[in-house]
PDB file of N, CA and C in Angstrom:
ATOM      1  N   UNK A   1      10.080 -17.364  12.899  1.00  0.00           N
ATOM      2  CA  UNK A   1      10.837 -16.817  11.788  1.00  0.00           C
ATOM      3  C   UNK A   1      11.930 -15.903  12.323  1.00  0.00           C
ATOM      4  N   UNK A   2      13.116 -16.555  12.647  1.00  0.00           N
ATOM      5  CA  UNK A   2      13.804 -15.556  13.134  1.00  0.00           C
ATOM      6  C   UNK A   2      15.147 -15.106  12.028  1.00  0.00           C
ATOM      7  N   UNK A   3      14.804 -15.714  10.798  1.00  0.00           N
ATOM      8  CA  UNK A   3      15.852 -15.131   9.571  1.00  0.00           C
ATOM      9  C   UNK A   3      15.414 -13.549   9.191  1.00  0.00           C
ATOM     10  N   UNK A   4      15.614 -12.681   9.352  1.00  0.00           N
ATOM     11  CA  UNK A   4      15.487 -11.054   9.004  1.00  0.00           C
ATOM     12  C   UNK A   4      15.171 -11.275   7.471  1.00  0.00           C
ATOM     13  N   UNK A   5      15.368 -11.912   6.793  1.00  0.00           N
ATOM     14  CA  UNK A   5      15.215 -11.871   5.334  1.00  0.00           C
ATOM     15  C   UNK A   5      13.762 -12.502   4.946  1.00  0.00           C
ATOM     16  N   UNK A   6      12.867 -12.769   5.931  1.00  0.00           N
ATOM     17  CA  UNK A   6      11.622 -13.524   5.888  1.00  0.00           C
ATOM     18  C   UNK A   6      10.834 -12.545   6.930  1.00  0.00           C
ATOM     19  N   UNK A   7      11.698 -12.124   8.181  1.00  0.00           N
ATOM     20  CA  UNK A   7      10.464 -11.960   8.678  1.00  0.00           C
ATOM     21  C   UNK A   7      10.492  -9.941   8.514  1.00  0.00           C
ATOM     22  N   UNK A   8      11.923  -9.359   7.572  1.00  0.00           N
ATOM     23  CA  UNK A   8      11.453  -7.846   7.294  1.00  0.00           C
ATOM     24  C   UNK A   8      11.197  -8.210   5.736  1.00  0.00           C
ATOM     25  N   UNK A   9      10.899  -9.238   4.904  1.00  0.00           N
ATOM     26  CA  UNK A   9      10.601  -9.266   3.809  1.00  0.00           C
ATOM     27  C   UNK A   9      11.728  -8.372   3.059  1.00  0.00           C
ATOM     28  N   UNK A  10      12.859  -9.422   3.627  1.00  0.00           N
ATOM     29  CA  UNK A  10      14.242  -8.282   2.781  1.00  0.00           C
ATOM     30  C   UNK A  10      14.413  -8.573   1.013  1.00  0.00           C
ATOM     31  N   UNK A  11      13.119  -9.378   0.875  1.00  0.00           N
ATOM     32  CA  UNK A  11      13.777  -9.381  -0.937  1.00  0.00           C
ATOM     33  C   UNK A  11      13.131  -7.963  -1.257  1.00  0.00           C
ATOM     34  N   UNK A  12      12.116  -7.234  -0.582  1.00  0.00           N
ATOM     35  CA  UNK A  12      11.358  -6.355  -1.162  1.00  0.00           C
ATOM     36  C   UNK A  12      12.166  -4.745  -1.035  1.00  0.00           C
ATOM     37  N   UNK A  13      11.764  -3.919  -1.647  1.00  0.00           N
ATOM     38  CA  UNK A  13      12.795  -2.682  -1.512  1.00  0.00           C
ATOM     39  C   UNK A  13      11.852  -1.968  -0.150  1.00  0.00           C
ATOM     40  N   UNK A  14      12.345  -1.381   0.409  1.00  0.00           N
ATOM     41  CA  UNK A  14      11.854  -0.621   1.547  1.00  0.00           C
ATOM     42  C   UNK A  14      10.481   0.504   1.333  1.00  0.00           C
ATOM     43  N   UNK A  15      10.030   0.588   2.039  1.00  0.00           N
ATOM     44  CA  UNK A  15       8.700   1.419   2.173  1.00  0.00           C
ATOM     45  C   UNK A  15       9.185   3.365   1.304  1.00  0.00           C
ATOM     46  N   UNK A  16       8.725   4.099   0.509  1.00  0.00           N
ATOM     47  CA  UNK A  16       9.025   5.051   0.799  1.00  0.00           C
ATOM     48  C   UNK A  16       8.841   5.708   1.634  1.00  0.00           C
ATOM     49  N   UNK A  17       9.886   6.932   2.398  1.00  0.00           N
ATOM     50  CA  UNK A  17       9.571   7.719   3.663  1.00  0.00           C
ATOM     51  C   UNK A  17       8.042   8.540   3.566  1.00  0.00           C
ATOM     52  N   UNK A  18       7.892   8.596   2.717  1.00  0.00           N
ATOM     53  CA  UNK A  18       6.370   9.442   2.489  1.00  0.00           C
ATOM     54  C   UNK A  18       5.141   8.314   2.761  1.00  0.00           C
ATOM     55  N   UNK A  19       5.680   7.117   3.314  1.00  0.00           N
ATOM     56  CA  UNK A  19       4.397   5.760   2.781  1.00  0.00           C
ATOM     57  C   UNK A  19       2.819   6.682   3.219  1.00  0.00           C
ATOM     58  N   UNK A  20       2.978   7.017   4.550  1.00  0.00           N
ATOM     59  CA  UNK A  20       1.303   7.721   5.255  1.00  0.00           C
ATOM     60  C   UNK A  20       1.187   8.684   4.208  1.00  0.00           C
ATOM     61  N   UNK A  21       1.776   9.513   3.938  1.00  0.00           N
ATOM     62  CA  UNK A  21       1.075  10.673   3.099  1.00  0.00           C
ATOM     63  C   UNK A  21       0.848   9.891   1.680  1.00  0.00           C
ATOM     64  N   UNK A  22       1.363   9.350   1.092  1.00  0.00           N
ATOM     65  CA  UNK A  22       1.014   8.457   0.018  1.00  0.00           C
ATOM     66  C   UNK A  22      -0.137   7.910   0.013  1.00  0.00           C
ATOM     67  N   UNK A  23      -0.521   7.420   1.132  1.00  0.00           N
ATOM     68  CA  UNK A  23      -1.941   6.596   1.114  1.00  0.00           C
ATOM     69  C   UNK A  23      -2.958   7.612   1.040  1.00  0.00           C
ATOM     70  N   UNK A  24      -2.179   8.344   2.657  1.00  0.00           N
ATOM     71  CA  UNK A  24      -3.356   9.744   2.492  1.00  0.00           C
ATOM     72  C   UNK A  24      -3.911  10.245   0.667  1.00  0.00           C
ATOM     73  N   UNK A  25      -2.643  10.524  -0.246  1.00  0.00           N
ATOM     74  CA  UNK A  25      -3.386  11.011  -1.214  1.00  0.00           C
ATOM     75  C   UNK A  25      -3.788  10.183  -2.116  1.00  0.00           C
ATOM     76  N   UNK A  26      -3.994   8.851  -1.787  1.00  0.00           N
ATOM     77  CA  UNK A  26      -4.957   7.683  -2.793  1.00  0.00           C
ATOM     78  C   UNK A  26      -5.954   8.296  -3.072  1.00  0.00           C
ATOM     79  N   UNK A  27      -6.720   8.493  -1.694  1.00  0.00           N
ATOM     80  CA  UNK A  27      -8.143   8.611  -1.033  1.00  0.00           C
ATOM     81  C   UNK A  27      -8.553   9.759  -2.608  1.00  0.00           C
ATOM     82  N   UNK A  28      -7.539  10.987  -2.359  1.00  0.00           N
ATOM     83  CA  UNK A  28      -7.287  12.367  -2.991  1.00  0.00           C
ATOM     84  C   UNK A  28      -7.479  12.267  -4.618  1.00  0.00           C
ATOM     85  N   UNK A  29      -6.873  11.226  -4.829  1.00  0.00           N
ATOM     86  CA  UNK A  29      -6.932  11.647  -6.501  1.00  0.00           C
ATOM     87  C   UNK A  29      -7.240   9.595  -7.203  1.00  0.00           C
ATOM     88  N   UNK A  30      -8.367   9.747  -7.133  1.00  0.00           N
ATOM     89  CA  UNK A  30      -8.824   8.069  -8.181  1.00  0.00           C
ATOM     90  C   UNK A  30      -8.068   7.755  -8.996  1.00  0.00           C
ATOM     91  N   UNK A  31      -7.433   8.609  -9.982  1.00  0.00           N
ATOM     92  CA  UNK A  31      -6.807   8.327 -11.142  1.00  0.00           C
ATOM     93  C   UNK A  31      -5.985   7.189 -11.020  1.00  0.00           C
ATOM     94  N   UNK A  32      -6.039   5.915 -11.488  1.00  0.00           N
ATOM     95  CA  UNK A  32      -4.868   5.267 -11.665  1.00  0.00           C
ATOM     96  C   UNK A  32      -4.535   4.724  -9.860  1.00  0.00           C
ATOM     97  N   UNK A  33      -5.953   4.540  -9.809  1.00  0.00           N
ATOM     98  CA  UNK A  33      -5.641   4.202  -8.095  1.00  0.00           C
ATOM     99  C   UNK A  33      -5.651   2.509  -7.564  1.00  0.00           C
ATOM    100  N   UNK A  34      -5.721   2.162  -8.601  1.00  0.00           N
ATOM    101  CA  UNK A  34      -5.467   0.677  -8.636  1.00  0.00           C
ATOM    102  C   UNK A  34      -4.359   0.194  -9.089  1.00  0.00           C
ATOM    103  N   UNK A  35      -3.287   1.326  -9.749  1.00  0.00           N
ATOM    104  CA  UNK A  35      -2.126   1.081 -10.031  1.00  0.00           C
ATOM    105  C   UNK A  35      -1.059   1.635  -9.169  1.00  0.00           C
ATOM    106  N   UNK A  36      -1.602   2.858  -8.336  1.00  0.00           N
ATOM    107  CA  UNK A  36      -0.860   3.152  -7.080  1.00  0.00           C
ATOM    108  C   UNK A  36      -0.757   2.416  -6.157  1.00  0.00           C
ATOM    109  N   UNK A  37      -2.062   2.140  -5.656  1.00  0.00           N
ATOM    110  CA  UNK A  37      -2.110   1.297  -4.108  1.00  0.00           C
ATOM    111  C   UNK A  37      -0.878  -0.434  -4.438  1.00  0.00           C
ATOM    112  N   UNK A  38      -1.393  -0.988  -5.959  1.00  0.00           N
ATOM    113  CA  UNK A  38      -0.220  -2.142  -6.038  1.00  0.00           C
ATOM    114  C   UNK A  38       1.531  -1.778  -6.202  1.00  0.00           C
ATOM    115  N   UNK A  39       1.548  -0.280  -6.171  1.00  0.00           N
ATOM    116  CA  UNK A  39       3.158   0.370  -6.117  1.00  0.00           C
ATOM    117  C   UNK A  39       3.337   0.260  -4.771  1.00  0.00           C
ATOM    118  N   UNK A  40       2.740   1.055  -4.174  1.00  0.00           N
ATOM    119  CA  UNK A  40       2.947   0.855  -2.828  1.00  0.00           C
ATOM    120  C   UNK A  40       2.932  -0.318  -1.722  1.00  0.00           C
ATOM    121  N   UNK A  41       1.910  -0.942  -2.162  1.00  0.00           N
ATOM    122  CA  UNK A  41       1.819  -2.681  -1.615  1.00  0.00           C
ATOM    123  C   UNK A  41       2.999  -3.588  -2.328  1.00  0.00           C
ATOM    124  N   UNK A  42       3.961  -2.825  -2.997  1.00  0.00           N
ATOM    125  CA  UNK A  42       5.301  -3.799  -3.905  1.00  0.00           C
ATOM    126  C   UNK A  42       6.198  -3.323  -2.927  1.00  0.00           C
ATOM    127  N   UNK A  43       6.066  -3.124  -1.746  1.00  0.00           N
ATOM    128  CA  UNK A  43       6.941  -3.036  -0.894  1.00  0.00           C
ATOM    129  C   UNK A  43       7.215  -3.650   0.366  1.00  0.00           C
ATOM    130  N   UNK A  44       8.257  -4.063   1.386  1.00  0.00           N
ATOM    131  CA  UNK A  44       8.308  -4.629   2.565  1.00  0.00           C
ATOM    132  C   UNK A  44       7.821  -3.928   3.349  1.00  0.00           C
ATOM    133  N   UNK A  45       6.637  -4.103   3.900  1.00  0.00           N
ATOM    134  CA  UNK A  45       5.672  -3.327   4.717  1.00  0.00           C
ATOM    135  C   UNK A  45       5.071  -3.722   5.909  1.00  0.00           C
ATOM    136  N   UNK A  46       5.668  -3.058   7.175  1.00  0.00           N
ATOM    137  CA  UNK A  46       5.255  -3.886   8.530  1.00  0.00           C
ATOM    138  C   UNK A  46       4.088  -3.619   8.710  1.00  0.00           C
ATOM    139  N   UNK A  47       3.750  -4.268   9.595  1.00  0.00           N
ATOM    140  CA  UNK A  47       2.290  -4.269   9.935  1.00  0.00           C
ATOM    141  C   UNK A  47       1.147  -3.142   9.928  1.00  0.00           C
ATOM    142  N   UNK A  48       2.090  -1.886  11.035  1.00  0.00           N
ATOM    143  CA  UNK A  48       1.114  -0.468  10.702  1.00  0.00           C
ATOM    144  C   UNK A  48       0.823  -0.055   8.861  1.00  0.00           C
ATOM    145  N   UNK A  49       1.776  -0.411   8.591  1.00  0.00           N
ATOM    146  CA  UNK A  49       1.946  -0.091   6.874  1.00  0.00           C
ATOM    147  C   UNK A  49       0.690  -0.564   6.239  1.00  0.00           C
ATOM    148  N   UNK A  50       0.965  -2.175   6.363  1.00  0.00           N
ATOM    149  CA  UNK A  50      -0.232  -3.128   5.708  1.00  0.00           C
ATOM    150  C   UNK A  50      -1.680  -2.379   6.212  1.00  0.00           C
ATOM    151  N   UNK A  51      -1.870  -2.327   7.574  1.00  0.00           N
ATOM    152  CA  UNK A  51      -2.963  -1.911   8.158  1.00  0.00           C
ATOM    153  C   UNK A  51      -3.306  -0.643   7.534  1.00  0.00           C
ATOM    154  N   UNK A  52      -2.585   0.264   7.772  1.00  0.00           N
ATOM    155  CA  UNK A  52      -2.650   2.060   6.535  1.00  0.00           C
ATOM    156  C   UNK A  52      -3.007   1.486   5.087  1.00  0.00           C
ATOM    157  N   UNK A  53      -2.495   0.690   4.686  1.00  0.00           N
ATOM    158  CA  UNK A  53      -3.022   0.698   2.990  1.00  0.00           C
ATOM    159  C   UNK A  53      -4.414  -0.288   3.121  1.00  0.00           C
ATOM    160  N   UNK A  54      -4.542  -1.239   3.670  1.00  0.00           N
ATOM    161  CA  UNK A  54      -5.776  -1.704   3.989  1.00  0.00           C
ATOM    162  C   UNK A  54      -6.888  -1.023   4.122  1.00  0.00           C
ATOM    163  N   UNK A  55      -6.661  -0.492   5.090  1.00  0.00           N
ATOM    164  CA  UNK A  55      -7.755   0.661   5.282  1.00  0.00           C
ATOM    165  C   UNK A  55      -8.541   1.826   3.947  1.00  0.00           C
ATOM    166  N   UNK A  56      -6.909   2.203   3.644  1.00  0.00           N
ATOM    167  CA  UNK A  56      -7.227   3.185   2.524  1.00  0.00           C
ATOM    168  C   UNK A  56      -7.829   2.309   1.256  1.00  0.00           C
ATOM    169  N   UNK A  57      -7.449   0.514   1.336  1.00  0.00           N
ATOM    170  CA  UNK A  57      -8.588   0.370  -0.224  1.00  0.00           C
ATOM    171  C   UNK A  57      -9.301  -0.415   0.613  1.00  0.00           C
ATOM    172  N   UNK A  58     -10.090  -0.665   1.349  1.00  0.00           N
ATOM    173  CA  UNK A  58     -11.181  -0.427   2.076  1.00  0.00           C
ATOM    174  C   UNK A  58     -12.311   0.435   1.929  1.00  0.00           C
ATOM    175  N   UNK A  59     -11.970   1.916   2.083  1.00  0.00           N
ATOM    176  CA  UNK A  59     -12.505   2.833   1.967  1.00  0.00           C
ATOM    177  C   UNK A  59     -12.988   3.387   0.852  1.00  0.00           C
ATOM    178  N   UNK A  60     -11.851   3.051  -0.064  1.00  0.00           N
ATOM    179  CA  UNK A  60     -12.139   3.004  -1.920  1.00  0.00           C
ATOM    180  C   UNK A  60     -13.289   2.309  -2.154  1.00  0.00           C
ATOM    181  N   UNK A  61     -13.001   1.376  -1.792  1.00  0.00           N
ATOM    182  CA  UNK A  61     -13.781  -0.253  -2.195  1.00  0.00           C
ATOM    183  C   UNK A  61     -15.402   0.620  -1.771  1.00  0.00           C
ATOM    184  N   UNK A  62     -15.497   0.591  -0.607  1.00  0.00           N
ATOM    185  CA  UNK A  62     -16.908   1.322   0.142  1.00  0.00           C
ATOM    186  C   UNK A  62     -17.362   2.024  -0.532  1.00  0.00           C
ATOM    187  N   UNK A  63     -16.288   3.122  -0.715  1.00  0.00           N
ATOM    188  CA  UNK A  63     -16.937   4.566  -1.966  1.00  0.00           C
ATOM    189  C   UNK A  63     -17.490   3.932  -3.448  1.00  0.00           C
ATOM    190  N   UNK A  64     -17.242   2.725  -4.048  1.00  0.00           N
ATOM    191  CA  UNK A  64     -17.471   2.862  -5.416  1.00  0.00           C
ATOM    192  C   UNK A  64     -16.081   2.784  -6.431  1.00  0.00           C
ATOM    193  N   UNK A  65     -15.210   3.248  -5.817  1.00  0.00           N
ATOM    194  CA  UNK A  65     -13.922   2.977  -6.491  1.00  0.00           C
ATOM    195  C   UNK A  65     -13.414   1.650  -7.469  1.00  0.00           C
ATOM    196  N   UNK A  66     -12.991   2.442  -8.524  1.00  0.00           N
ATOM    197  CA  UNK A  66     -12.292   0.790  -8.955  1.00  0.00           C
ATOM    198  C   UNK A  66     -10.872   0.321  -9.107  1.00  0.00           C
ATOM    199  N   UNK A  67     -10.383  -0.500  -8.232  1.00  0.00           N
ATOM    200  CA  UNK A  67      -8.742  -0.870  -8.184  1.00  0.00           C
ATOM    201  C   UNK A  67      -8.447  -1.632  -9.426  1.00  0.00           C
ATOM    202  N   UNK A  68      -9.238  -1.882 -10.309  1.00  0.00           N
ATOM    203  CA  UNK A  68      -8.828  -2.468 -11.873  1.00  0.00           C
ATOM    204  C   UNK A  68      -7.234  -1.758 -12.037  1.00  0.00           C
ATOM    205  N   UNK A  69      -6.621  -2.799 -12.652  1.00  0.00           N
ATOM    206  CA  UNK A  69      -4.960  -1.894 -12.703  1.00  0.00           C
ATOM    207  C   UNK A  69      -4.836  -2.466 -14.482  1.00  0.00           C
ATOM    208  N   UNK A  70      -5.073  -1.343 -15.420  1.00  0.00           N
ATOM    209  CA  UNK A  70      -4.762  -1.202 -16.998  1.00  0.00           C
ATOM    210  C   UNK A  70      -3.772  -1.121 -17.322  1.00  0.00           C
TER     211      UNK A  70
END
């Protein structure tokens, strides 16, 4: 894939600069955390990115959490 528009996923809008602390405060506040984590996953997100939000609903998932998005 060497078209930039496939392989940085240029239809998508860019990561916000806050993406780590964002995830960090998933963990922080449940509310509406199945409608955050899919805001943040609506973005072009390289690999460490994917791997950081993975993790964080991972960890949800483990705890009991529910990513239902109302």
């Amino acid at each position: 894939m060497s078209n930039p528009l496939y392989a940085q996923l240029g239809w998508l809008p860019a990561p916000p600069d806050d993406f780590a602390a964002q995830c960090r405060r998933l963990a922080d506040e449940p509310a509406e955390l199945g409608r955050r984590v899919q805001r943040l996953a609506n973005h072009g997100l390289d690999e460490n990115q994917l791997n950081r939000l993975a993790k964080v609903i991972a960890k949800a998932r483990d705890g009991g959490a529910s990513l239902e998005v109302r």
